[in-house]
C-alpha atoms as a PDB file:
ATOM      1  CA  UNK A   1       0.000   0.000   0.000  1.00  0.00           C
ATOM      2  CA  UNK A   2       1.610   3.303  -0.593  1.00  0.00           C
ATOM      3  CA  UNK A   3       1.717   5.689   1.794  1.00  0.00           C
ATOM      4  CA  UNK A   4      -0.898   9.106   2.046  1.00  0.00           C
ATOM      5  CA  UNK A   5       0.241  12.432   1.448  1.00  0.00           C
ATOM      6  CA  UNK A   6       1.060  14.790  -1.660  1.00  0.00           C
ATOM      7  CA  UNK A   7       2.727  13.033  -4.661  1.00  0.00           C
ATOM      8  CA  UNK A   8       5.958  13.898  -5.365  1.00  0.00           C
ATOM      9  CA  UNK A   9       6.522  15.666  -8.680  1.00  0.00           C
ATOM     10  CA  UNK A  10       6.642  13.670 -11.747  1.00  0.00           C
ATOM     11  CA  UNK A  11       8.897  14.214 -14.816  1.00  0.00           C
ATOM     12  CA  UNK A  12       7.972  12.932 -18.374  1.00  0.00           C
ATOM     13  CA  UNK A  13      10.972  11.338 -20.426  1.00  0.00           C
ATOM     14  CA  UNK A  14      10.522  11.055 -24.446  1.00  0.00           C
ATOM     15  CA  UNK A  15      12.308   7.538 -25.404  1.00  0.00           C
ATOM     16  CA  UNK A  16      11.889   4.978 -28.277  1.00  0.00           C
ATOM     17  CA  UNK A  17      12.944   1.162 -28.257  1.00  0.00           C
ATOM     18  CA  UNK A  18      13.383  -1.728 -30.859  1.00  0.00           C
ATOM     19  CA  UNK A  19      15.669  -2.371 -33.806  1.00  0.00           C
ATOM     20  CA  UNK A  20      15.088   0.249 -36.771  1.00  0.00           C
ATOM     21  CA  UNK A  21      15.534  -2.642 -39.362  1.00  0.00           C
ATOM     22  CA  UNK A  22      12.731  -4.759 -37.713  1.00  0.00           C
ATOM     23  CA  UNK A  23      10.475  -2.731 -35.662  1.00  0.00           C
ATOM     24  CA  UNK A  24      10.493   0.398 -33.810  1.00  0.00           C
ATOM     25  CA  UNK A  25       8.302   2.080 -31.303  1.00  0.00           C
ATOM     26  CA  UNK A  26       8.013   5.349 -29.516  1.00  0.00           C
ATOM     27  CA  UNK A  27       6.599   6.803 -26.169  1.00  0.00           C
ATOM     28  CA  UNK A  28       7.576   8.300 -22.757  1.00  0.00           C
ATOM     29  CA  UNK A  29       8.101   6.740 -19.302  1.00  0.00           C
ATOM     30  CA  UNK A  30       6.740   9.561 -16.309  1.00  0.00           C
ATOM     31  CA  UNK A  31       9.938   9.459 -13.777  1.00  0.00           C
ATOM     32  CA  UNK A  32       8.838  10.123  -9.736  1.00  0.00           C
ATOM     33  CA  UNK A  33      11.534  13.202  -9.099  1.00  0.00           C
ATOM     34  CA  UNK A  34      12.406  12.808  -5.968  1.00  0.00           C
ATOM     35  CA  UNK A  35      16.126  12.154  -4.435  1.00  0.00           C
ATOM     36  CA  UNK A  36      16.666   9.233  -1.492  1.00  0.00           C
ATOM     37  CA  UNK A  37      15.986  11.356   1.386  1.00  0.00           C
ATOM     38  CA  UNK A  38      13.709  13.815   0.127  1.00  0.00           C
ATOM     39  CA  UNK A  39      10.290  14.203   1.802  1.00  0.00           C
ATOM     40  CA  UNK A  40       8.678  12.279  -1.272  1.00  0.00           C
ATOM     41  CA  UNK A  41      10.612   9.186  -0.501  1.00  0.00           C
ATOM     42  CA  UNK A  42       8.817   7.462   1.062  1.00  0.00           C
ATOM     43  CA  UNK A  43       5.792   7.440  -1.391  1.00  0.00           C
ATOM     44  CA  UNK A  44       8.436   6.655  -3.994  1.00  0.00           C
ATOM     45  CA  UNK A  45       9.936   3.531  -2.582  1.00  0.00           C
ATOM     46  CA  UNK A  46       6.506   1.512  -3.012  1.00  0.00           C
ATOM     47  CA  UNK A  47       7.492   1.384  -6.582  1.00  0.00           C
ATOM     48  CA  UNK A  48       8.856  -1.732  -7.916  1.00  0.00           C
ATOM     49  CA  UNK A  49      10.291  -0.226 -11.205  1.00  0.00           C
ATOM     50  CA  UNK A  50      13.023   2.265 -11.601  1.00  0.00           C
ATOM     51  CA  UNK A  51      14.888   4.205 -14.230  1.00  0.00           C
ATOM     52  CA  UNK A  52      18.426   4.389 -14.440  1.00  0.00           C
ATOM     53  CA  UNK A  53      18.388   7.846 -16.454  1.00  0.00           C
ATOM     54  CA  UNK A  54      20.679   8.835 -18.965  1.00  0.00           C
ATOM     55  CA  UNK A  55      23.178   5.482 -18.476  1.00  0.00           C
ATOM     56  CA  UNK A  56      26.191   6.277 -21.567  1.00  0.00           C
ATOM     57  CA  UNK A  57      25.561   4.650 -24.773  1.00  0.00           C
ATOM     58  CA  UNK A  58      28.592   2.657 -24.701  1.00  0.00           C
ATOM     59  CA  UNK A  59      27.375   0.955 -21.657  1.00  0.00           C
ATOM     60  CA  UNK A  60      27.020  -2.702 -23.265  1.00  0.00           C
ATOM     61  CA  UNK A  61      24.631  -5.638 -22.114  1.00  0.00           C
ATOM     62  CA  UNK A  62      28.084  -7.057 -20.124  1.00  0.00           C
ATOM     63  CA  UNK A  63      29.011  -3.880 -18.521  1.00  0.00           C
ATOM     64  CA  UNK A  64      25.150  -3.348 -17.963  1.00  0.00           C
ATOM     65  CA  UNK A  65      24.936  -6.179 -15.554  1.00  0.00           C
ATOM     66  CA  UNK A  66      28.354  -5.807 -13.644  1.00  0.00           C
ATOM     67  CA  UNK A  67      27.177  -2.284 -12.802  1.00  0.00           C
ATOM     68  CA  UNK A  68      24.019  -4.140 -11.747  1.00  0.00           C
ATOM     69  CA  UNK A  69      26.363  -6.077  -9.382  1.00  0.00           C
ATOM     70  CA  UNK A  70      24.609  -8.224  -6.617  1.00  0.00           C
ATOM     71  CA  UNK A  71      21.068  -6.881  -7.779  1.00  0.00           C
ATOM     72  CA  UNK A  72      21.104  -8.345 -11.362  1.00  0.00           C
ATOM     73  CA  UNK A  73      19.606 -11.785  -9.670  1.00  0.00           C
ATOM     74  CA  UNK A  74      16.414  -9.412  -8.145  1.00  0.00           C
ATOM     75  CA  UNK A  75      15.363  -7.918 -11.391  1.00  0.00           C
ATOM     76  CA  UNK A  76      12.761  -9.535 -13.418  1.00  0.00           C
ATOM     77  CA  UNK A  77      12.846  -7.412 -16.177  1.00  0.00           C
ATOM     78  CA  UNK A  78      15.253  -5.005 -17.895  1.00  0.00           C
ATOM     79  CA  UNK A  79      14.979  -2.759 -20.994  1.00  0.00           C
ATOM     80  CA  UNK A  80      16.795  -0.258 -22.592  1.00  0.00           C
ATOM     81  CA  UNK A  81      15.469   2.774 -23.697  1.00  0.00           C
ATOM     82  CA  UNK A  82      16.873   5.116 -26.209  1.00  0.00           C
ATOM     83  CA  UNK A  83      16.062   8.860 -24.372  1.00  0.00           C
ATOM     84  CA  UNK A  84      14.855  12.288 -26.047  1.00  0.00           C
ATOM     85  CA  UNK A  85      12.519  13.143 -28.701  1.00  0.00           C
ATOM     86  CA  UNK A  86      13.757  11.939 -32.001  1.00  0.00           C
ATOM     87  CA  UNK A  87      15.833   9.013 -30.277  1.00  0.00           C
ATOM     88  CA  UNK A  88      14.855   6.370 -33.169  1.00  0.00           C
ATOM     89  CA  UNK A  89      16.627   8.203 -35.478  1.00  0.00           C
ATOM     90  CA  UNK A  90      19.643   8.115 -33.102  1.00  0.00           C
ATOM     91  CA  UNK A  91      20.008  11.650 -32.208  1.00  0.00           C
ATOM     92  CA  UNK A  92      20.630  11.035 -28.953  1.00  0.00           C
ATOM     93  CA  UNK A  93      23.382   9.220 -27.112  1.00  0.00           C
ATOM     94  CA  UNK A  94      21.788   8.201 -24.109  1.00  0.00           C
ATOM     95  CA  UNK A  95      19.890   5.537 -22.713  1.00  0.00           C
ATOM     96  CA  UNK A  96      17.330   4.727 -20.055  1.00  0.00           C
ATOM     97  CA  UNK A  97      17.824   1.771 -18.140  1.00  0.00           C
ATOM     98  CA  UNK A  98      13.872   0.520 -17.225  1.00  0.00           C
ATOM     99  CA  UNK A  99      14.450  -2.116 -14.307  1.00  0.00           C
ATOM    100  CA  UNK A 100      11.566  -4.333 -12.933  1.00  0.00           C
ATOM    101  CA  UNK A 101      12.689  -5.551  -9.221  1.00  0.00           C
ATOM    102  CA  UNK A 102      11.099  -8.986  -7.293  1.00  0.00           C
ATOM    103  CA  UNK A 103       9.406  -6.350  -4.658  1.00  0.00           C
ATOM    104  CA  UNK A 104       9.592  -2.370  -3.973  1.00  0.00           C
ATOM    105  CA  UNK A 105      12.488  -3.014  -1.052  1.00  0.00           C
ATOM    106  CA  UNK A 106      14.810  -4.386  -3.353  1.00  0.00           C
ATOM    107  CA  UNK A 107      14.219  -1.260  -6.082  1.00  0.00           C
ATOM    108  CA  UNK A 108      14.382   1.225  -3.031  1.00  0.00           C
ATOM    109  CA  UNK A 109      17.458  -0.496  -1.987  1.00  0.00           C
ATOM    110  CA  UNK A 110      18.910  -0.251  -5.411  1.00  0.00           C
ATOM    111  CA  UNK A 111      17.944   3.625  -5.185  1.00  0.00           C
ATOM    112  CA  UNK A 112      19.691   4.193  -2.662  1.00  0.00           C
ATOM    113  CA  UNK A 113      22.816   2.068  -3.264  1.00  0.00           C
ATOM    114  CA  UNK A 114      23.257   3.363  -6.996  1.00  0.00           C
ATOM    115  CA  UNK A 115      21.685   6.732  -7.285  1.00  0.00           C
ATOM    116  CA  UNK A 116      24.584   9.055  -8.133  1.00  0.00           C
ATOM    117  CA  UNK A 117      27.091   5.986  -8.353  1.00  0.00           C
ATOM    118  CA  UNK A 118      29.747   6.178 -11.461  1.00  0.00           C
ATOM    119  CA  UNK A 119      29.136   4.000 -14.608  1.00  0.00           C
ATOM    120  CA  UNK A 120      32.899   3.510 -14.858  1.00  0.00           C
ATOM    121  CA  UNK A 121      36.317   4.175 -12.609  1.00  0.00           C
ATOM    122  CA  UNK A 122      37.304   5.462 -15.670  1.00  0.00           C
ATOM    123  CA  UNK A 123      34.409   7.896 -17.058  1.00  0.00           C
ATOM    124  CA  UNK A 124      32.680  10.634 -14.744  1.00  0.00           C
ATOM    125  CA  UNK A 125      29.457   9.750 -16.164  1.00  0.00           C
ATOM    126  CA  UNK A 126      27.015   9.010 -12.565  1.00  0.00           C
ATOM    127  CA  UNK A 127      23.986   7.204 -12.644  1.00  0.00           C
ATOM    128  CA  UNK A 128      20.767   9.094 -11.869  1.00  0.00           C
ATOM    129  CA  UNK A 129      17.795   6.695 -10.480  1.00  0.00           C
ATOM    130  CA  UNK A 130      14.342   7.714 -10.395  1.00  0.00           C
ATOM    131  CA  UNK A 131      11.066   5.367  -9.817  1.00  0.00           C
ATOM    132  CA  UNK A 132       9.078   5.421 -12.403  1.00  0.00           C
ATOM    133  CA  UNK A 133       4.786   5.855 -12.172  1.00  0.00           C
ATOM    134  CA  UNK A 134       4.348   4.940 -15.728  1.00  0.00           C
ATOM    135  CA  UNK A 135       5.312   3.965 -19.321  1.00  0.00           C
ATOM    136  CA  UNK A 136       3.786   4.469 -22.255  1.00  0.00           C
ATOM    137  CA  UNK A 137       4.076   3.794 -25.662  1.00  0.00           C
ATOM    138  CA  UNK A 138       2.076   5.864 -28.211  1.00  0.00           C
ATOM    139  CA  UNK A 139       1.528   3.397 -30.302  1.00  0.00           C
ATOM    140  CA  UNK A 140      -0.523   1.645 -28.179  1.00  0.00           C
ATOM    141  CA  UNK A 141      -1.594   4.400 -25.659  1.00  0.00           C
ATOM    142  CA  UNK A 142      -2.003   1.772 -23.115  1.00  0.00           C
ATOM    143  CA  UNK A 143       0.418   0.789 -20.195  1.00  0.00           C
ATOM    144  CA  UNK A 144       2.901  -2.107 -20.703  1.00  0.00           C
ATOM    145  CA  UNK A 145       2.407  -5.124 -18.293  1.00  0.00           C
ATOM    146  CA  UNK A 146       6.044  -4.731 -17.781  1.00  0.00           C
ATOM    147  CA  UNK A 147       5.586  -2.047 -15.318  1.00  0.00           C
ATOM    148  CA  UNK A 148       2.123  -2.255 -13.076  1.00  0.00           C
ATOM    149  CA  UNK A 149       2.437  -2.442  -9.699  1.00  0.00           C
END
């Protein structure tokens, strides 16, 4: 049950998915902004899917999962977003990292342990994660069963 109060404020992220020569669809994932610690918290943390926002582009499926470290065996589901408007034409050279946990403590507990952590000892690129409320592709116009609650 999530807790009572105000919602924290929301933030909607453009993004596209899929392989251009096969298929390719567009939409935007609404992002929960609010940092671990912030009065919006703990309304966040009932969320069992977060964002990893603007993870580098050379960040491959291998490095993907060592960043993941011990919480690769929680998730249940991971996908990689292109981000901004235009993103299926590659304009952009960042990617959203969409990550389904087992239960809301493990993605609060991945919050907390990774949000502003480095991609790479040797890049100062830092990981930025946010819960997300909902995704949506406008093809469809409907939530993906990937992320209810």
């Amino acid at each position: 049950r999530a807790p009572s109060g105000p919602p924290p404020p929301t933030i909607r992220v453009e993004c596209s998915s899929g392989n251009p020569a096969v298929e390719v669809w567009s939409g935007y994932v609404v992002l929960v902004d609010s940092a671990p610690g912030d009065a919006g918290t703990a309304r966040a943390d009932h969320h069992r899917v977060v964002c990893v926002v603007g993870a580098p582009a050379y960040l491959v499926a291998g490095e993907l999962m060592r960043f993941l470290g011990a919480y690769a065996h929680f998730v249940e589901h991971l996908r990689v977003v292109r981000a901004g408007p235009g993103a299926s034409q590659g304009a952009s050279r960042r990617n959203h990292v969409l990550l389904r946990f087992a239960d809301p403590r493990r993605a609060a507990a991945f919050r907390r342990d990774f949000d502003g952590a480095r991609f790479s000892s040797l890049e100062p690129d830092r990981a930025r994660v946010l819960p997300v409320a909902l995704f949506v592709p406008e093809s469809s116009g409907r939530r993906t069963p990937m992320l209810r609650a």
